[in-house]
N, C-alpha and C. Protein backbone atom coordinates (compact mmCIF):
# COMPACT_ATOMS: atom_id res chain seq x y z
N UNK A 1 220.85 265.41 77.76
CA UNK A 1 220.58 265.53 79.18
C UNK A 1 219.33 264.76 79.56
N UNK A 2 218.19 264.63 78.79
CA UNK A 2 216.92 264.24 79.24
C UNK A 2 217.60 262.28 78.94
N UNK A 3 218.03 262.12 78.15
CA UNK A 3 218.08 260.51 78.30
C UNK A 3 219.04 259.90 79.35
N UNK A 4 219.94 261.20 80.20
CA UNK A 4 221.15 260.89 81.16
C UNK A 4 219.86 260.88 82.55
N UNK A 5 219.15 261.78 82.42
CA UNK A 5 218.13 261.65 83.66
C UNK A 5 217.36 260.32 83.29
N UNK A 6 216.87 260.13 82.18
CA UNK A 6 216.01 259.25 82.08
C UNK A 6 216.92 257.94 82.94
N UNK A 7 218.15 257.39 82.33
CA UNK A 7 218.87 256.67 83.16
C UNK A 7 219.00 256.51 84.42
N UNK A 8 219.70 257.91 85.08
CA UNK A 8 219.64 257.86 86.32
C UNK A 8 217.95 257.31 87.30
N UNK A 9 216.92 257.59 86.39
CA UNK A 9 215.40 257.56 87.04
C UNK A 9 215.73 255.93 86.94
N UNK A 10 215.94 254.85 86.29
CA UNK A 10 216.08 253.45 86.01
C UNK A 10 217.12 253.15 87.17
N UNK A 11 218.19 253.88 87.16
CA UNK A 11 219.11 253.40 88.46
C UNK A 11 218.83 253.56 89.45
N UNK A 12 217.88 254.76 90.07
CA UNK A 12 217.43 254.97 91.31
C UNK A 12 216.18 253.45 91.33
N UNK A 13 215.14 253.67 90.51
CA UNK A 13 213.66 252.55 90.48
C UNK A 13 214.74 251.24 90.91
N UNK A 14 215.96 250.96 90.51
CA UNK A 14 217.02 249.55 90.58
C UNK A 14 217.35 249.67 91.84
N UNK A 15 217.52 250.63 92.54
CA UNK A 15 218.08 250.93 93.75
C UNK A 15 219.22 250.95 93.75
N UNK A 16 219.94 251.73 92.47
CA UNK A 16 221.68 251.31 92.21
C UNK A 16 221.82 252.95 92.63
N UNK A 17 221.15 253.64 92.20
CA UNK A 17 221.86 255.19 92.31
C UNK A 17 221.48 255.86 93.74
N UNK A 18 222.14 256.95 94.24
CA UNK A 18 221.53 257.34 95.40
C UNK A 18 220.61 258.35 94.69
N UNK A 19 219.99 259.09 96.45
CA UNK A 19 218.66 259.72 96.10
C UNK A 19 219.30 260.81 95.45
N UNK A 20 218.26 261.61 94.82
CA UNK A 20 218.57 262.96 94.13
C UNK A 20 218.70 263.28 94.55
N UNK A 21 219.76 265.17 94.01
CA UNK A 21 220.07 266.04 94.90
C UNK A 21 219.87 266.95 93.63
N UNK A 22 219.31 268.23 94.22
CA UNK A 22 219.20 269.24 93.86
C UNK A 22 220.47 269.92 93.08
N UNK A 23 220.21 270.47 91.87
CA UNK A 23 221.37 271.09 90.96
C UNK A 23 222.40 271.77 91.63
N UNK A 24 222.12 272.57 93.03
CA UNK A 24 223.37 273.10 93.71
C UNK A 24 224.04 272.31 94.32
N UNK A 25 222.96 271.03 95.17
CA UNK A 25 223.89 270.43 95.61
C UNK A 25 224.55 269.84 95.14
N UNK A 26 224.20 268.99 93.54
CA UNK A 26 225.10 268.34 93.12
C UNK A 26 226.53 269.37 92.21
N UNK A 27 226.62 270.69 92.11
CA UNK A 27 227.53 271.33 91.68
C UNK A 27 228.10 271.42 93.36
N UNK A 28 228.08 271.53 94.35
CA UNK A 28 228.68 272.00 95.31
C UNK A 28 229.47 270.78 95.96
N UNK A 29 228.80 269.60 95.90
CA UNK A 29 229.84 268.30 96.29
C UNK A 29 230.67 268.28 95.22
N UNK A 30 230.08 268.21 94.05
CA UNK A 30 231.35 267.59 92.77
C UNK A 30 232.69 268.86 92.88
N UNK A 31 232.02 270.22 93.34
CA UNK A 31 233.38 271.63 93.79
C UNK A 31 234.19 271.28 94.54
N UNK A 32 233.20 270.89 96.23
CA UNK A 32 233.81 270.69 97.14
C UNK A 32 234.89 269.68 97.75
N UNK A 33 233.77 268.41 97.36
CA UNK A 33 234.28 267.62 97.63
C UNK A 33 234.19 266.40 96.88
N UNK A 34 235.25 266.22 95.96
CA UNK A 34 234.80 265.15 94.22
C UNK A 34 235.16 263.72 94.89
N UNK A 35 235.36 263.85 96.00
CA UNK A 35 235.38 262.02 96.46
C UNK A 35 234.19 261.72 96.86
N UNK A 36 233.52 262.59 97.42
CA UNK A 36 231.94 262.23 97.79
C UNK A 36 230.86 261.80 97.03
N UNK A 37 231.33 262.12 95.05
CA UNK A 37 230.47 261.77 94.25
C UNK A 37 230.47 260.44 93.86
N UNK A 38 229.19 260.17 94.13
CA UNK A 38 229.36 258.52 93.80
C UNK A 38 229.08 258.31 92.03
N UNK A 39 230.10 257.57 91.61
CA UNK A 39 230.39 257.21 90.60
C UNK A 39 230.85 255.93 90.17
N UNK A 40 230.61 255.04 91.30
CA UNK A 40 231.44 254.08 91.31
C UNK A 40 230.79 252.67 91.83
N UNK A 41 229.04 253.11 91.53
CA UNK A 41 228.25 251.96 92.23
C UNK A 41 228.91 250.56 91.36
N UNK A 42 228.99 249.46 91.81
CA UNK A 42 228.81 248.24 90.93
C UNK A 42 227.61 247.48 91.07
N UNK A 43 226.53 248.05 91.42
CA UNK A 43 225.37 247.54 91.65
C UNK A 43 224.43 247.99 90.79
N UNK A 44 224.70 248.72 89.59
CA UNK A 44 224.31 249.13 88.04
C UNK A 44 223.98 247.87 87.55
N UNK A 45 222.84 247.73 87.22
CA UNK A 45 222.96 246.76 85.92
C UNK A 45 223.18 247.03 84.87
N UNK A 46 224.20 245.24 84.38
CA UNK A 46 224.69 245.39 82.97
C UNK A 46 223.79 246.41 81.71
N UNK A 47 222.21 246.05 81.70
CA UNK A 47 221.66 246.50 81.01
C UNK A 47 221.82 248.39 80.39
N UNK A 48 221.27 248.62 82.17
CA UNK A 48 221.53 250.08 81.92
C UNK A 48 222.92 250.92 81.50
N UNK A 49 223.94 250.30 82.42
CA UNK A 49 225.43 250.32 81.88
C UNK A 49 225.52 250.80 80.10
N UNK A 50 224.83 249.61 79.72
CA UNK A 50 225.15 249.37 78.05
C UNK A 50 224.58 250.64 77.60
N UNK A 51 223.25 251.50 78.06
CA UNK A 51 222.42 252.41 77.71
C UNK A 51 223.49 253.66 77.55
N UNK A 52 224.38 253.88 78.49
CA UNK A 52 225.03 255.20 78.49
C UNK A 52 225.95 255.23 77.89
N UNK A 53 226.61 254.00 77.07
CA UNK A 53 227.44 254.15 75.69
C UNK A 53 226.63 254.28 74.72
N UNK A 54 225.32 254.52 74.72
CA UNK A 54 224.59 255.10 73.51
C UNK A 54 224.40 256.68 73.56
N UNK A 55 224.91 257.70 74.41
CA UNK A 55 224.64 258.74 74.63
C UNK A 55 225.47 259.01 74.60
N UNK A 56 225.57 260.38 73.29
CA UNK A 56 227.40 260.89 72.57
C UNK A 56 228.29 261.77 73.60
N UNK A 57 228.88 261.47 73.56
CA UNK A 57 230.04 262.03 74.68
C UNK A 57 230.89 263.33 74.17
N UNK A 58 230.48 264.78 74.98
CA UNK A 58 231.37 266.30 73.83
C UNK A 58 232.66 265.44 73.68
N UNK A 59 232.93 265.55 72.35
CA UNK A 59 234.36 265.32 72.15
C UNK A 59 234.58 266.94 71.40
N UNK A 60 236.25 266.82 71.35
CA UNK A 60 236.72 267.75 70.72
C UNK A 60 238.16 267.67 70.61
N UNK A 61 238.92 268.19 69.45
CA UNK A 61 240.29 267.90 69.15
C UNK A 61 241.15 268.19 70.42
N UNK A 62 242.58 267.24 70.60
CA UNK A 62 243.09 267.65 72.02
C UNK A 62 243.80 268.95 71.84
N UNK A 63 243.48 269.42 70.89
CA UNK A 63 244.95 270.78 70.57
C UNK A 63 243.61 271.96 70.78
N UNK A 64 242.41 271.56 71.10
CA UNK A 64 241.24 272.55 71.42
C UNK A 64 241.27 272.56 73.34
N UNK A 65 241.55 271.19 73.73
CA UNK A 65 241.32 270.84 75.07
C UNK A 65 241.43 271.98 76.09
N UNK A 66 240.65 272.13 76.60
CA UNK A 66 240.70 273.12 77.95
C UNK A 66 240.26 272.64 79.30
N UNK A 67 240.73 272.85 80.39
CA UNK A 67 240.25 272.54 81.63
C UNK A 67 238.67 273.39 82.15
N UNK A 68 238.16 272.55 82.73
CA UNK A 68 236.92 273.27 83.28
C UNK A 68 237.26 274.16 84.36
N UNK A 69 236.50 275.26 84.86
CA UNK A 69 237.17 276.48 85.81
C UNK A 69 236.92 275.12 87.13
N UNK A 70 238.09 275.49 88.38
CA UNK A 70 238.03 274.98 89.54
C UNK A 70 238.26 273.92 89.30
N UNK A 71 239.02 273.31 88.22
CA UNK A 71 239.24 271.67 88.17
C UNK A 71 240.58 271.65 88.31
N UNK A 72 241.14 270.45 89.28
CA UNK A 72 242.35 270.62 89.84
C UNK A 72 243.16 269.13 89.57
N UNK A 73 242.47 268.08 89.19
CA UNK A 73 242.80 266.97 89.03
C UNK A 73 241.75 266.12 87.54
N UNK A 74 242.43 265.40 87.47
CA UNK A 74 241.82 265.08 86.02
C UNK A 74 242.32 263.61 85.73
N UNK A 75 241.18 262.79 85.35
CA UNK A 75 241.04 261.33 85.51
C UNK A 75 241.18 260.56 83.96
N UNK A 76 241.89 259.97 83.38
CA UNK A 76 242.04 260.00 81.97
C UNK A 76 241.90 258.37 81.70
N UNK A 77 240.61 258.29 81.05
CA UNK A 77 240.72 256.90 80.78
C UNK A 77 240.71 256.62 79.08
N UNK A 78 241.43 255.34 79.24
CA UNK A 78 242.00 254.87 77.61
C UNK A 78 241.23 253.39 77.23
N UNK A 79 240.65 253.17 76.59
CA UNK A 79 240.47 252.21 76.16
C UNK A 79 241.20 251.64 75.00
N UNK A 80 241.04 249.94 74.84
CA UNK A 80 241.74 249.57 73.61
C UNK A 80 241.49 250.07 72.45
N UNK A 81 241.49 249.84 71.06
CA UNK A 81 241.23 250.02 69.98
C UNK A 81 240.20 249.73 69.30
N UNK A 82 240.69 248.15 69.71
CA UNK A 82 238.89 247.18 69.44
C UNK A 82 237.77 247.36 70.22
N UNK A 83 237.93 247.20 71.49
CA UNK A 83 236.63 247.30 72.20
C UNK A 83 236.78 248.68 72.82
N UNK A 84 237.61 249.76 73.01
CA UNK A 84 237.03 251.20 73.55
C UNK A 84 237.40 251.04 74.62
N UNK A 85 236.54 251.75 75.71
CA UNK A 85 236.53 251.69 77.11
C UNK A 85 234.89 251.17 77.46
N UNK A 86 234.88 250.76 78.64
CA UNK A 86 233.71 249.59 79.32
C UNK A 86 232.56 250.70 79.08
N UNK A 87 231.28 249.96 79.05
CA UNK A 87 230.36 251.04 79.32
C UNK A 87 230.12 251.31 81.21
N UNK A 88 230.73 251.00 82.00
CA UNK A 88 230.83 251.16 83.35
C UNK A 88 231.75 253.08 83.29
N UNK A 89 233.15 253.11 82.01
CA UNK A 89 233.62 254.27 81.96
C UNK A 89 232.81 255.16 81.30
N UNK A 90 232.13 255.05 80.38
CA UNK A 90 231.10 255.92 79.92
C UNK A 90 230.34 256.92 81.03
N UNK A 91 229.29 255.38 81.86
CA UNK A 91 228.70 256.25 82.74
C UNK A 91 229.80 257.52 84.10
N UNK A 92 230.71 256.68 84.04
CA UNK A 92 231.47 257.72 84.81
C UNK A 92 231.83 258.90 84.18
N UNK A 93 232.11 258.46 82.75
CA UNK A 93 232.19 260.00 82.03
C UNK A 93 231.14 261.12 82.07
N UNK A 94 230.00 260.71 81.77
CA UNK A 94 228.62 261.09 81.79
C UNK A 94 228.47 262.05 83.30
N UNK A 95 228.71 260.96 84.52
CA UNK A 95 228.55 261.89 85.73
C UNK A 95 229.59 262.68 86.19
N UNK A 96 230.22 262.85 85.50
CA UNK A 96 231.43 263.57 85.46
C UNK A 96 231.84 265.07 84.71
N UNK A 97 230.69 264.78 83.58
CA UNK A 97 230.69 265.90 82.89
C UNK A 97 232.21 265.84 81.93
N UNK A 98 232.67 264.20 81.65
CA UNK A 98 233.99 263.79 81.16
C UNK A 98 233.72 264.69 79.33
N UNK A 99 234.52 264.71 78.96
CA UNK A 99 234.89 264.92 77.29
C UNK A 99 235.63 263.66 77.02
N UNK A 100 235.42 263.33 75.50
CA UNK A 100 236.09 262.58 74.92
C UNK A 100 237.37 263.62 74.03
N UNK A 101 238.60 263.22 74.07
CA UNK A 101 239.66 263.89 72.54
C UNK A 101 240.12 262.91 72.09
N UNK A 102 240.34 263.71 70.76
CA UNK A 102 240.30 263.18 69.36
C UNK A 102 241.47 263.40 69.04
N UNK A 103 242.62 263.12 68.71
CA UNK A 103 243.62 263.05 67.99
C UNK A 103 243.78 262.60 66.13
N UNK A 104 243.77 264.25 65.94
CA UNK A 104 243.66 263.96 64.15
C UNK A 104 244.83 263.42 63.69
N UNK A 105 244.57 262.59 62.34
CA UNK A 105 246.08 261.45 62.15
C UNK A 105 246.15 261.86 60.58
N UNK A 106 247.15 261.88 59.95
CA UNK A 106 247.35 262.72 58.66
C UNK A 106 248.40 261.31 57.90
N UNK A 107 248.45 261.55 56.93
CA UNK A 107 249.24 260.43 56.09
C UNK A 107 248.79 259.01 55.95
N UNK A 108 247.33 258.74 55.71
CA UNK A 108 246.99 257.76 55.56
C UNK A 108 247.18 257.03 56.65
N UNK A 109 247.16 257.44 58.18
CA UNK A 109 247.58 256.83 59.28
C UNK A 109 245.66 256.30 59.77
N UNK A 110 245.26 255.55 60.08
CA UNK A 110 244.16 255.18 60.52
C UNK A 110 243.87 254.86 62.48
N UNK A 111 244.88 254.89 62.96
CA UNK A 111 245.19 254.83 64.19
C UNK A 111 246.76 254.94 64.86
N UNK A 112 246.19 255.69 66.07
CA UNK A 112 247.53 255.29 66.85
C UNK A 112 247.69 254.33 67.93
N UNK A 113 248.68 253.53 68.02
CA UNK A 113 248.36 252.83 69.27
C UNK A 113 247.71 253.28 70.68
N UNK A 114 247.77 252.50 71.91
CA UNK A 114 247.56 253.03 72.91
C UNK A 114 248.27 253.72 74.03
N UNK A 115 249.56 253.39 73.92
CA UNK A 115 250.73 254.08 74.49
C UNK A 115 251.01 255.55 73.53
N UNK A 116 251.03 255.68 72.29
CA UNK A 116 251.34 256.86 71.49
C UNK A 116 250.43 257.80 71.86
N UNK A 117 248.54 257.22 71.70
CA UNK A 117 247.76 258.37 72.30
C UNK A 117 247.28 258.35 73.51
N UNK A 118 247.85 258.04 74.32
CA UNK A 118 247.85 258.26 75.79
C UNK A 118 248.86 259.47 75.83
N UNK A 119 250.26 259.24 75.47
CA UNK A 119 251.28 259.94 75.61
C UNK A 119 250.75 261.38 75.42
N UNK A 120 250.47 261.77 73.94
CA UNK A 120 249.55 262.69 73.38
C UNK A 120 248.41 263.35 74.53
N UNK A 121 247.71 262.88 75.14
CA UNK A 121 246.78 262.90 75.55
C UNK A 121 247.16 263.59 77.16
N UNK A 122 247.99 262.61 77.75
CA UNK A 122 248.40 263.25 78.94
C UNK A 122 249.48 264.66 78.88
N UNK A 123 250.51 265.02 77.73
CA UNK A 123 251.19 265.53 77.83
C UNK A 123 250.10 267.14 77.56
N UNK A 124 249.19 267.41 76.83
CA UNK A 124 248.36 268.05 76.71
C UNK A 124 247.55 268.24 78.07
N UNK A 125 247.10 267.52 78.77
CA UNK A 125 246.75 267.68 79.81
C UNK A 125 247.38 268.69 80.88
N UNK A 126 249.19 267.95 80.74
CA UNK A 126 249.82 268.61 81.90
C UNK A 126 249.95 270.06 81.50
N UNK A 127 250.11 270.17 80.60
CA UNK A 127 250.45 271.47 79.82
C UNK A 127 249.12 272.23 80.61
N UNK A 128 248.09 271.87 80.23
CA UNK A 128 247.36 272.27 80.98
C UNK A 128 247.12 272.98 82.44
N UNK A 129 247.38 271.60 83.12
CA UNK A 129 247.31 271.91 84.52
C UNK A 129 248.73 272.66 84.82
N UNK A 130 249.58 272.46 84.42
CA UNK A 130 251.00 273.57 85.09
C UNK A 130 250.75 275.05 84.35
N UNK A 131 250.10 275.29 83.60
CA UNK A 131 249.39 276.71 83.79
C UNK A 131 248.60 276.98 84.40
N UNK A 132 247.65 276.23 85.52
CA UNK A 132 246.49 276.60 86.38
C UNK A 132 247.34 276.91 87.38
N UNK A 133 248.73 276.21 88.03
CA UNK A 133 249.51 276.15 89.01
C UNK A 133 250.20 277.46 89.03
C-alpha cells in the first residue's frame, strides 16, 4: 500500500492523477458509481507505468476465486505468455483492487495457451456471478 501511494504522490506532482479523495470517498464512487473512477489517464508516464508492475498483485488459485461483496461486473484482462499484460493493466489492477489467478497445470504441462486460460478463467467467473443473481 505505501509504494501504491508513493506512486499515486509521483502521478499527482506529474499532473497525471486527479486530486485526492478521502478513503470514503474513494470507497463510495468505486460502490456507487465505478465509471466515475478514473483509471484510464494516458497522461501517466511511461516511467511510472513501469513502477506498478513492480508491486505484487494478491493472486490466488481460480478454484479459490471469490467475488468482492457489492461487485456486480468484473473486468478480466489476459495477457500473452511472453510479455504478460502492459504495465498501463497493472496500474488499473492496482486501482481497482484487481487479483491476479493462477491456474495450476499438472503433467509436466508448463503452460496453457491464451484461449484455454481465458476459457478457465471466465467460466469460473460466471459461475460466480450467476450465484450473486
Amino acid at each position: 500500500l505505501e509504494r501504491l501511494d508513493e506512486l499515486e504522490s509521483l502521478e499527482r506532482e506529474e499532473g497525471s492523477a486527479p486530486e485526492e479523495e478521502n478513503e470514503d470517498e474513494k470507497h463510495d464512487n468505486m460502490e456507487n458509481n465505478p465509471e466515475e473512477v478514473d483509471t484510464t489517464s494516458t497522461h501517466v508516464s511511461a516511467e511510472i507505468l513501469a513502477k506498478y508492475r513492480s508491486i505484487p498483485i494478491a493472486s490466488q488459485p481460480y478454484h479459490d476465486f471469490s467475488l468482492n461483496p457489492g461487485i456486480k461486473e468484473v473486468v478480466v484482462v489476459v495477457g500473452g505468455e511472453t510479455e504478460g499484460v502492459s504495465n498501463a493493466a497493472y496500474r488499473f489492477c492496482h486501482k481497482l483492487n484487481g487479483s491476479r489467478l493462477h491456474i495450476p497445470l499438472r503433467n509436466s504441462m508448463n503452460s496453457l495457451n491464451v484461449v484455454s486460460a481465458s476459457s478457465v478463467v471466465m467460466f469460473t467467473i460466471q459461475q460466480h456471478l450467476l450465484k450473486k443473481s
